[in-house]
Protein backbone atom coordinates (compact mmCIF):
# COMPACT_ATOMS: atom_id res chain seq x y z
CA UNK A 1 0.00 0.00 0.00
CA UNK A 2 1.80 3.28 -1.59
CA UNK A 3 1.55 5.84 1.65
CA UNK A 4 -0.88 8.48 0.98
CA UNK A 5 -1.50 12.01 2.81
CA UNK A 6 -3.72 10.03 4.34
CA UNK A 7 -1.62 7.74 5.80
CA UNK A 8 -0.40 7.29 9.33
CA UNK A 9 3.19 6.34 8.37
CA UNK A 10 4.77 10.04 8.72
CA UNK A 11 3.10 10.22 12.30
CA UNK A 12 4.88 7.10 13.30
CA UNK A 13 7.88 8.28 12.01
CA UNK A 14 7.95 11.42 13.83
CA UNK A 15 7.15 9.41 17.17
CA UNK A 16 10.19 6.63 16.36
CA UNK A 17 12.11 9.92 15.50
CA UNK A 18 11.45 11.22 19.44
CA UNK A 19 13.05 7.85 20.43
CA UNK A 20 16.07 8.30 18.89
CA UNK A 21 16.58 11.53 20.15
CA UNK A 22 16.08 10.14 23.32
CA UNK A 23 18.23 7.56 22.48
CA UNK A 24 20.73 10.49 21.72
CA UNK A 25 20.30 11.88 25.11
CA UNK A 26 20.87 9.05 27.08
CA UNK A 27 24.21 8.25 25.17
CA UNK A 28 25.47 11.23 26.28
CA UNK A 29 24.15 12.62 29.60
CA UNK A 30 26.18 12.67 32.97
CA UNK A 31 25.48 10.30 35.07
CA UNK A 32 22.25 11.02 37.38
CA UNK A 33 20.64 12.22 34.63
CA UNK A 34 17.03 11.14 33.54
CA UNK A 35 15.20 11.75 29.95
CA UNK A 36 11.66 12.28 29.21
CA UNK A 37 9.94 10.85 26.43
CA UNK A 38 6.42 12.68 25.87
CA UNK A 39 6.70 14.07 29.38
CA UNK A 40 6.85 17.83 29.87
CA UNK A 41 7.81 17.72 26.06
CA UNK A 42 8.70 15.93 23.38
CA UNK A 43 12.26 14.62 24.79
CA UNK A 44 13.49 16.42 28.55
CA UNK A 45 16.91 16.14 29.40
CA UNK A 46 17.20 16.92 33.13
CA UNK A 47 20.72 16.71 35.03
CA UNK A 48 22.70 18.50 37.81
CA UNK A 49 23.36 21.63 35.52
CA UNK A 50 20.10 21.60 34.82
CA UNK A 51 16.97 20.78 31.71
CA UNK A 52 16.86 21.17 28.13
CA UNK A 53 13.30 21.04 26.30
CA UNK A 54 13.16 19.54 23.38
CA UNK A 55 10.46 19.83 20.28
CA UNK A 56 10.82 17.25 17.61
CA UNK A 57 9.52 17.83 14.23
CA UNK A 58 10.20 14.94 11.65
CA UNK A 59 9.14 14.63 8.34
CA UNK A 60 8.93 12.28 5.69
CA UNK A 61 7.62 14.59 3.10
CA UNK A 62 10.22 16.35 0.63
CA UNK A 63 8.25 19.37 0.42
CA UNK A 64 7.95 19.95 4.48
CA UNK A 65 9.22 22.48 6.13
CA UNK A 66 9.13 22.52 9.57
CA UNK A 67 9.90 25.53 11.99
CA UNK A 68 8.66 27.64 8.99
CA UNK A 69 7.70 31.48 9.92
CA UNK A 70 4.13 30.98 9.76
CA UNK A 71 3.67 27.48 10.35
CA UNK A 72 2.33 25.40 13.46
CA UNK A 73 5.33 23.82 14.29
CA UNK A 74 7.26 27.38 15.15
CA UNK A 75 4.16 29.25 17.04
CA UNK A 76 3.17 26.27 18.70
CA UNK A 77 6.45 25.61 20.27
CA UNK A 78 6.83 29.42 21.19
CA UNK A 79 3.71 29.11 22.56
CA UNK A 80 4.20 26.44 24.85
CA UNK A 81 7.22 27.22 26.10
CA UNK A 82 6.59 30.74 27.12
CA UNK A 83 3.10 29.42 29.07
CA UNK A 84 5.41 26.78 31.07
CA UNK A 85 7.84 29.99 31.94
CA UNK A 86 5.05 32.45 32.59
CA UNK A 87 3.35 29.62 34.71
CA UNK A 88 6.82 28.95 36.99
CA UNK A 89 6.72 25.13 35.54
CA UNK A 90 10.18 26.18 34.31
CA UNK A 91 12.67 27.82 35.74
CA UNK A 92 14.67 29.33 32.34
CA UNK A 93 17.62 30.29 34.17
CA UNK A 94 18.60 26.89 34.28
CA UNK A 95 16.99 25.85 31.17
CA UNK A 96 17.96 25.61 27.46
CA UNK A 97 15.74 24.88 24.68
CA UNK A 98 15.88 23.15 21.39
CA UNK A 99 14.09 22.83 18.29
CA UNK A 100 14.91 20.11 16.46
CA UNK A 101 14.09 18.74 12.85
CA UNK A 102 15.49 16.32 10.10
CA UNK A 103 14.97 18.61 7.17
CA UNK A 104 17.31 21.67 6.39
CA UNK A 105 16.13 24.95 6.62
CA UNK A 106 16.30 28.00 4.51
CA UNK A 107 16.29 31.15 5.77
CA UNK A 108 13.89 31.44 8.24
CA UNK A 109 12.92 33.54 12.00
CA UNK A 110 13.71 29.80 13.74
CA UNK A 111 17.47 29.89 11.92
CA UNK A 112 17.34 33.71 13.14
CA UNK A 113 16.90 32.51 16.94
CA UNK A 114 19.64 30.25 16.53
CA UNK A 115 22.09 31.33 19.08
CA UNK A 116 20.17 34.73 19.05
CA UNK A 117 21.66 35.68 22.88
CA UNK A 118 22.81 39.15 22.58
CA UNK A 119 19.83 41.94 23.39
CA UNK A 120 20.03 43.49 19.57
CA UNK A 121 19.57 39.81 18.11
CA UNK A 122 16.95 38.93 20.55
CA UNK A 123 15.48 42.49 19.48
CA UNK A 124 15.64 41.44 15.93
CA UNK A 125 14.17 38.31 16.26
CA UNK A 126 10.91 39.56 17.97
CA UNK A 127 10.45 42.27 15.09
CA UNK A 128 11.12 39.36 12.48
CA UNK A 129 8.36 37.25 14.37
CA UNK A 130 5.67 39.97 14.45
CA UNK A 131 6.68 40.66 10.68
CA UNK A 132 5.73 37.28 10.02
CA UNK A 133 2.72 37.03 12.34
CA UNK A 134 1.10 40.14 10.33
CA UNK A 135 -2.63 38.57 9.55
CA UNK A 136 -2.09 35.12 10.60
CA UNK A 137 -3.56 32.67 9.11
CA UNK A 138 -6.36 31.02 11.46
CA UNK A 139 -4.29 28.02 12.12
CA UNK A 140 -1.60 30.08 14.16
CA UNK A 141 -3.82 33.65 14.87
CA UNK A 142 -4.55 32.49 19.04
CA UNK A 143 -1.08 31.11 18.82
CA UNK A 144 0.53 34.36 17.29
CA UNK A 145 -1.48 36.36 19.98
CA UNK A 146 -0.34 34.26 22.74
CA UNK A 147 2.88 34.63 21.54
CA UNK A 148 3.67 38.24 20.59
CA UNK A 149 1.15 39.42 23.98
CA UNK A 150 2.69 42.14 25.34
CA UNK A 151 2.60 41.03 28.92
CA UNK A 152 4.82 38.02 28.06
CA UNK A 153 7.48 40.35 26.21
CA UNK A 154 10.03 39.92 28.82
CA UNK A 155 9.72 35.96 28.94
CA UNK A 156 9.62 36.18 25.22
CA UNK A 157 12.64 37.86 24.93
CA UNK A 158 14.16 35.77 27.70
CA UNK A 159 12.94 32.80 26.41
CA UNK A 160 14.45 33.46 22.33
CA UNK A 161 17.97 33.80 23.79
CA UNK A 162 17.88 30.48 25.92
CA UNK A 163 16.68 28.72 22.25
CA UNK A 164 18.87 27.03 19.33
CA UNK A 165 17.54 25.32 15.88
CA UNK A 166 19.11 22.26 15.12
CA UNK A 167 18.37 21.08 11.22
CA UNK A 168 19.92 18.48 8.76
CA UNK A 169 23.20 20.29 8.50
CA UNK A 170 24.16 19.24 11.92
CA UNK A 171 23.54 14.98 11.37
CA UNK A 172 19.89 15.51 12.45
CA UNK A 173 18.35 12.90 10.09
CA UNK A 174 18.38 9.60 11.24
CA UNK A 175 21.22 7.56 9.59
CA UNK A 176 23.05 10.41 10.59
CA UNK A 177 22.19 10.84 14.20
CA UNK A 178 22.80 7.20 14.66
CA UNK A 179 26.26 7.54 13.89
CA UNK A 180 26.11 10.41 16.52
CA UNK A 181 24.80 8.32 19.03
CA UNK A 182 27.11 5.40 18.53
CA UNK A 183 30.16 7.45 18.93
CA UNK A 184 28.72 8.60 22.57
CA UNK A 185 28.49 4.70 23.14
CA UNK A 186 31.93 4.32 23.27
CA UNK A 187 31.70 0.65 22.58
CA UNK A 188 35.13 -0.98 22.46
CA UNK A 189 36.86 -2.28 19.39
CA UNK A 190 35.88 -5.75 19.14
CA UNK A 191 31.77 -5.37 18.97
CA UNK A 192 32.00 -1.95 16.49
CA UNK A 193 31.07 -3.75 13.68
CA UNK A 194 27.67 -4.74 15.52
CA UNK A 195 27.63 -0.93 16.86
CA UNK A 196 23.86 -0.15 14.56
CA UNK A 197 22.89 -3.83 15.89
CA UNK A 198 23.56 -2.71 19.78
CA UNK A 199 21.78 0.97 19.41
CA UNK A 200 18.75 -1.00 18.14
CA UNK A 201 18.62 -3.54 21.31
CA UNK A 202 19.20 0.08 23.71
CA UNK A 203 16.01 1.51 21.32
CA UNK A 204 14.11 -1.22 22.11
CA UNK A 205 14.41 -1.08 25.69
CA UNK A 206 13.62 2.52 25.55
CA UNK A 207 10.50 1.42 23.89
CA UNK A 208 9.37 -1.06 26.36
CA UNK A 209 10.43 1.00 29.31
CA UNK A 210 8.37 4.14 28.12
CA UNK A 211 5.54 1.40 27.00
CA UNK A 212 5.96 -0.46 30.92
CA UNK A 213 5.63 3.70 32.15
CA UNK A 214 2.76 4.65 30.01
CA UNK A 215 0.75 1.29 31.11
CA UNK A 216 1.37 2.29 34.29
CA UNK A 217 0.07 5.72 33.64
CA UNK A 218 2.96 6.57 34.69
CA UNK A 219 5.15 9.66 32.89
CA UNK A 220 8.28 7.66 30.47
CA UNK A 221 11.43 9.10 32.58
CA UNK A 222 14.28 7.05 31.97
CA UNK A 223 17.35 7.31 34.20
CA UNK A 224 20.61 7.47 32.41
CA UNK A 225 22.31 4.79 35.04
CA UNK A 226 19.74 2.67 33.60
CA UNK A 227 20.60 3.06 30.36
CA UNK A 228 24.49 2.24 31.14
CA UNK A 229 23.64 -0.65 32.76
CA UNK A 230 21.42 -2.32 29.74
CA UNK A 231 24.32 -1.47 27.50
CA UNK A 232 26.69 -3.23 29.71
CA UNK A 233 24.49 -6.06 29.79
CA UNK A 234 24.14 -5.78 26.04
CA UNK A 235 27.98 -5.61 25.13
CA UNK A 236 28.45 -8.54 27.74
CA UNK A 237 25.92 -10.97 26.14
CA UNK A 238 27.53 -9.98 22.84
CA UNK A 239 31.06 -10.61 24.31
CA UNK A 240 29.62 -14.43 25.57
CA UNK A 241 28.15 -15.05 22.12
CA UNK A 242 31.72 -13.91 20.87
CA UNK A 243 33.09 -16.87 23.22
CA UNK A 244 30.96 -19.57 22.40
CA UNK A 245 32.38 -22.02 19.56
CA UNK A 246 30.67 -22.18 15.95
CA UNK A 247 28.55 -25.31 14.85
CA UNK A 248 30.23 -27.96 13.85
CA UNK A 249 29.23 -27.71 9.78
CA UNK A 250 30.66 -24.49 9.79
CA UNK A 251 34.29 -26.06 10.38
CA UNK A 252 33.80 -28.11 7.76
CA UNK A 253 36.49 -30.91 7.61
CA UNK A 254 37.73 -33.00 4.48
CA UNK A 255 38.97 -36.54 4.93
CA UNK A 256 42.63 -35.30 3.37
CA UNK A 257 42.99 -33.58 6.34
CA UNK A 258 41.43 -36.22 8.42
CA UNK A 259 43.96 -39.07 6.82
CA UNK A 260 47.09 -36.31 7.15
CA UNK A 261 46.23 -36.73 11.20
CA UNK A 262 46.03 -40.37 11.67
CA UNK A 263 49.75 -40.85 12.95
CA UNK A 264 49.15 -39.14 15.99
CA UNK A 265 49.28 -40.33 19.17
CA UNK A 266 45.92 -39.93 20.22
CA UNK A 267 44.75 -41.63 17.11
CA UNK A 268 46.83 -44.65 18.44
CA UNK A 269 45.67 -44.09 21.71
CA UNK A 270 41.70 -44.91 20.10
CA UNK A 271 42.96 -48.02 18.21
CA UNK A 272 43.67 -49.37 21.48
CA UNK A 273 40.04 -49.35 22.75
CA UNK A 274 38.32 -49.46 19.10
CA UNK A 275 38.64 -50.90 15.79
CA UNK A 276 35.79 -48.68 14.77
CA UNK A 277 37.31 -46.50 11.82
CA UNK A 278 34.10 -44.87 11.97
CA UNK A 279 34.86 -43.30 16.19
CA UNK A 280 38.04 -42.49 14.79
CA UNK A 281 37.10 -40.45 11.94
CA UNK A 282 35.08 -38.47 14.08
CA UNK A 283 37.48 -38.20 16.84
CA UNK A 284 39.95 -36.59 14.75
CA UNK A 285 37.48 -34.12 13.22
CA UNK A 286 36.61 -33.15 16.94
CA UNK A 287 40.15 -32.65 17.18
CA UNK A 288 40.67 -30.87 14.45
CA UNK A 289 37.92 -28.08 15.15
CA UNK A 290 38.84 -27.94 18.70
CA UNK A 291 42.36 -26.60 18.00
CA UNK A 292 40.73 -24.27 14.81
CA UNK A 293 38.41 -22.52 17.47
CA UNK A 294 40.96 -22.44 20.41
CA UNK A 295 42.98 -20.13 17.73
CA UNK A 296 39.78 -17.84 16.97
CA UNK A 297 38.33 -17.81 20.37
CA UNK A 298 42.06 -16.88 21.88
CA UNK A 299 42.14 -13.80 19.02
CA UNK A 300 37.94 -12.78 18.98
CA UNK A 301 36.84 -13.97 21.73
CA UNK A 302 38.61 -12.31 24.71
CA UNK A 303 39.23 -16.20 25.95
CA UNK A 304 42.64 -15.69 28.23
CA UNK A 305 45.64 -18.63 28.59
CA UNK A 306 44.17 -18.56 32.34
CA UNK A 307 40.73 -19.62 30.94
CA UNK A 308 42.17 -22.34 28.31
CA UNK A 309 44.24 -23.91 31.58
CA UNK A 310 41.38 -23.52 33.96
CA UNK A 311 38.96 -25.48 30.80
CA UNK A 312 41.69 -28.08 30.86
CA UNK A 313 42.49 -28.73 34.52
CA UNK A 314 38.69 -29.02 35.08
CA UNK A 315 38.36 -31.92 31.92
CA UNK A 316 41.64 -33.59 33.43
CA UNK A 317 39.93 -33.62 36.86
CA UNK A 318 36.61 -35.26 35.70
CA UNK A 319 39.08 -37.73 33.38
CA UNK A 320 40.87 -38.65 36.65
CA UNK A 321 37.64 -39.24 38.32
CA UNK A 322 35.92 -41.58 35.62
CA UNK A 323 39.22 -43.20 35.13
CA UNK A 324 39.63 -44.76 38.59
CA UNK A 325 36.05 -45.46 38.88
CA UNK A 326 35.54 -47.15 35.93
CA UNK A 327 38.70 -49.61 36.68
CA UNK A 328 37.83 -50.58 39.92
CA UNK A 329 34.11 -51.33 38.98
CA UNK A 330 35.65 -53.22 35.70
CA UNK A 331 38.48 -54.86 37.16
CA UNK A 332 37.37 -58.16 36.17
CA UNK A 333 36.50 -56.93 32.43
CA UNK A 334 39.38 -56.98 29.31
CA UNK A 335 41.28 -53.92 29.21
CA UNK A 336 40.10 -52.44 25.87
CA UNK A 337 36.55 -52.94 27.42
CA UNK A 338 37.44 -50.80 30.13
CA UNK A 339 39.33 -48.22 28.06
CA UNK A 340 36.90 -48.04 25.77
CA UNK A 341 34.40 -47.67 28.55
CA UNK A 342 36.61 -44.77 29.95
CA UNK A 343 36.67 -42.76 26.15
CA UNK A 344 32.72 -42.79 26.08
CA UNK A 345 31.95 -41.71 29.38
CA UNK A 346 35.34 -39.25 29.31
CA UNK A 347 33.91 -37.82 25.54
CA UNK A 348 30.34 -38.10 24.41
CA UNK A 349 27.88 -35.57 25.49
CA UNK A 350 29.62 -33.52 27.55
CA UNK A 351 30.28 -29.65 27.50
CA UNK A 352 32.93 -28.02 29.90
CA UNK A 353 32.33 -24.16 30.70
CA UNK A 354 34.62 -22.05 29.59
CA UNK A 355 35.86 -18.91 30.95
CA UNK A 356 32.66 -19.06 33.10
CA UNK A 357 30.08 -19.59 29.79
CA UNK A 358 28.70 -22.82 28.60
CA UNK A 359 29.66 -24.00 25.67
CA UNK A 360 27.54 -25.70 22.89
CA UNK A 361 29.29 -28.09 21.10
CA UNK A 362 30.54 -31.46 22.30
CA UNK A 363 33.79 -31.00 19.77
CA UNK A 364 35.40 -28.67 22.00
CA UNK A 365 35.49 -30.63 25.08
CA UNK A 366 36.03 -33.70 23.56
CA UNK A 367 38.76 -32.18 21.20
CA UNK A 368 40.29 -31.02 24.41
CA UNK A 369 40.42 -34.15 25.28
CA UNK A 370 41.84 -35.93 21.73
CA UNK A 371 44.52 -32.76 22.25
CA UNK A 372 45.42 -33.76 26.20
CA UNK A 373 45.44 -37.64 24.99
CA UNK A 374 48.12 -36.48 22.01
CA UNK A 375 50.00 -35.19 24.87
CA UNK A 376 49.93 -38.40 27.02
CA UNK A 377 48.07 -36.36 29.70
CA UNK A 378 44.89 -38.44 29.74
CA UNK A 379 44.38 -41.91 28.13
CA UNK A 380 41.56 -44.40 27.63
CA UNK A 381 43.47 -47.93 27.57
CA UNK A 382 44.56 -48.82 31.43
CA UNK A 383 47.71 -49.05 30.65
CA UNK A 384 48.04 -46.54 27.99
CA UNK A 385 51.67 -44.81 29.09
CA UNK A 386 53.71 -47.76 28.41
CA UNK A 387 51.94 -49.16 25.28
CA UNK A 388 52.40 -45.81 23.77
CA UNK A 389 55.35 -45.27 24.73
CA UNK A 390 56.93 -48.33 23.33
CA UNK A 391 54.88 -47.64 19.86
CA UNK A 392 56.20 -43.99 19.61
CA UNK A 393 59.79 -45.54 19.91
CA UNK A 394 59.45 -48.10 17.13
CA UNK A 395 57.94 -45.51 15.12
């Protein structure tokens, strides 16, 4: 469905616009600092140094212009401001205000308030806003009156330097803004490639807080502390996906590589329990895959020596344990019988945590183990040390 004049799609927009400004706020405000969405405007910023007002006016249209000199947007924001000032709800001596849109504008009384602090500009500005407030049009006359009254010329005038227009030409529209906001995140190195990924989990949240606020009937304020702690939680659950090992058809393996491995000492250490090619084949693969993802997880994964020696001491532990038990219990049975006993229990199904995360595929603990078994430090046959030995010699 083509969107229409009629259609709600630019409203939505503008409200998913006031989120991101929000989201822009909360990026970077000190910390104690809360932001309104929809509260006592569209997007409050209140800290220790005090609030900033904000009005939002998006647009998808290319022939909008928002702010314009005898538009809505500009009187109406005028308007409401100076009421909040004139009624105490604000105290402007500790207040800033913005105006805020995604289009550029021309030349225009809002580009004229820009930064309009000095008495003559503020002087300027009021003459340039009763020029353009000369027979109003009735869409803006009550709000041209209200604004231009002479009783509120003081907050007016007040009010016009405390004020600054932010358009296009200062990364207003969206894609833009993003980027703005990202570089307040200050996300470390590794997880800026999923930087547009983590600002839309932190807008989400900002959504369903507001959303948790509003069904309350409740006003959306949303403390910045709050904010720092969902993106910590954020980058960490990104940083344990980061650790966890791929599936195994991602590794893929040929059976070159798997033949160029079968001389290895834990390959001999299997033919001493099995004749099954078939274990073997896969054991090796595990093996193989293991030592691949030890190599990425040690670069991309933030997965320390400590942590590979800590994953290893805790699988030679458990082998130790299921090693003694299962030769006392088997004493009477025929040693390949028990060491092939020990290799299924030691291997199949299980998944050591590493560097305090689970893990999801067998292949890395079990590759561990193939890798501690080529090293002589475990072993499935009961008397695996001196049968391997003397084969290594006569190889």
């Amino acid at each position: 469905m083509p969107v229409t004049t009629h259609s709600a799609a630019g409203t939505a927009a503008g409200f998913s616009y006031q989120f991101e400004r929000a989201l822009y706020w909360l990026a970077q405000s000190p910390a104690g600092a809360v932001i309104g969405v929809e509260t006592e405007d569209d997007v409050v910023v209140r800290s220790a140094s005090g609030s900033l007002f904000e009005q939002d006016k998006h647009s998808i249209r290319s022939d909008a212009h928002p702010f314009g000199d005898r538009s809505k947007d500009l009187w109406n924001t005028l308007s409401i401001w100076l009421e909040a000032v004139d009624k105490k709800q604000i105290a402007i001596e500790s207040a800033h205000f913005l105006m805020v849109t995604n289009k550029l504008l021309p030349k225009c009384v809002a580009k004229q308030i820009d930064g309009a602090t000095s008495e003559p500009r503020v002087t300027a500005c009021i003459k340039a806003l009763q020029k353009a407030g000369e027979k109003p049009p009735a869409h803006i006359k009550l709000l041209v009156k209200s604004v231009l009254c002479a009783d509120s010329r003081d907050t007016l005038r007040a009010l016009i330097a405390k004020i600054n227009v932010v358009d296009s030409s200062k990364a207003t529209s969206t894609p833009q803004l993003r980027q703005k906001t990202i570089s307040h995140l200050q996300l470390p190195d590794w997880c800026l490639s999923s930087a547009d990924s983590i600002a839309d989990e932190l807008l989400g949240w900002l959504h369903k807080t507001a959303m948790d606020s509003w069904c309350q009937k409740q006003p959306a304020w949303i403390q910045r502390d709050h904010f720092i702690n969902q993106l910590h939680a954020i980058v960490d659950r990104r940083k344990r996906q980061i650790r966890r090992e791929r599936a195994e058809h991602l590794i893929p393996i040929t059976d070159d590589i798997v033949g160029n491995e079968k001389g290895r000492p834990f390959v001999k250490q299997l033919y001493l329990v099995t004749e099954d090619d078939a274990i073997v084949d896969t054991s090796i693969r595990e093996f193989i895959r293991c030592n691949i993802e030890k190599i990425r997880l040690s670069k991309e994964g933030n997965v320390t020596d400590e942590d590979w020696t800590t994953f290893e001491s805790m699988l030679l532990s458990r082998w130790d344990k299921i090693r003694s038990r299962v030769v006392r219990m088997r004493s009477e049975s025929a040693e390949e019988v028990v060491g092939f006993e020990i290799f299924t229990e030691t291997t199949e199904d299980y998944r050591e945590k590493l560097a305090g995360t689970d893990t999801e595929q067998v292949y890395l603990t079990s590759g561990t183990y193939h890798r501690l078994a080529d090293l002589l430090r475990v072993g499935w046959h009961p008397r695996y040390v001196d049968i391997i030995g003397e084969l290594l010699k006569t190889s």
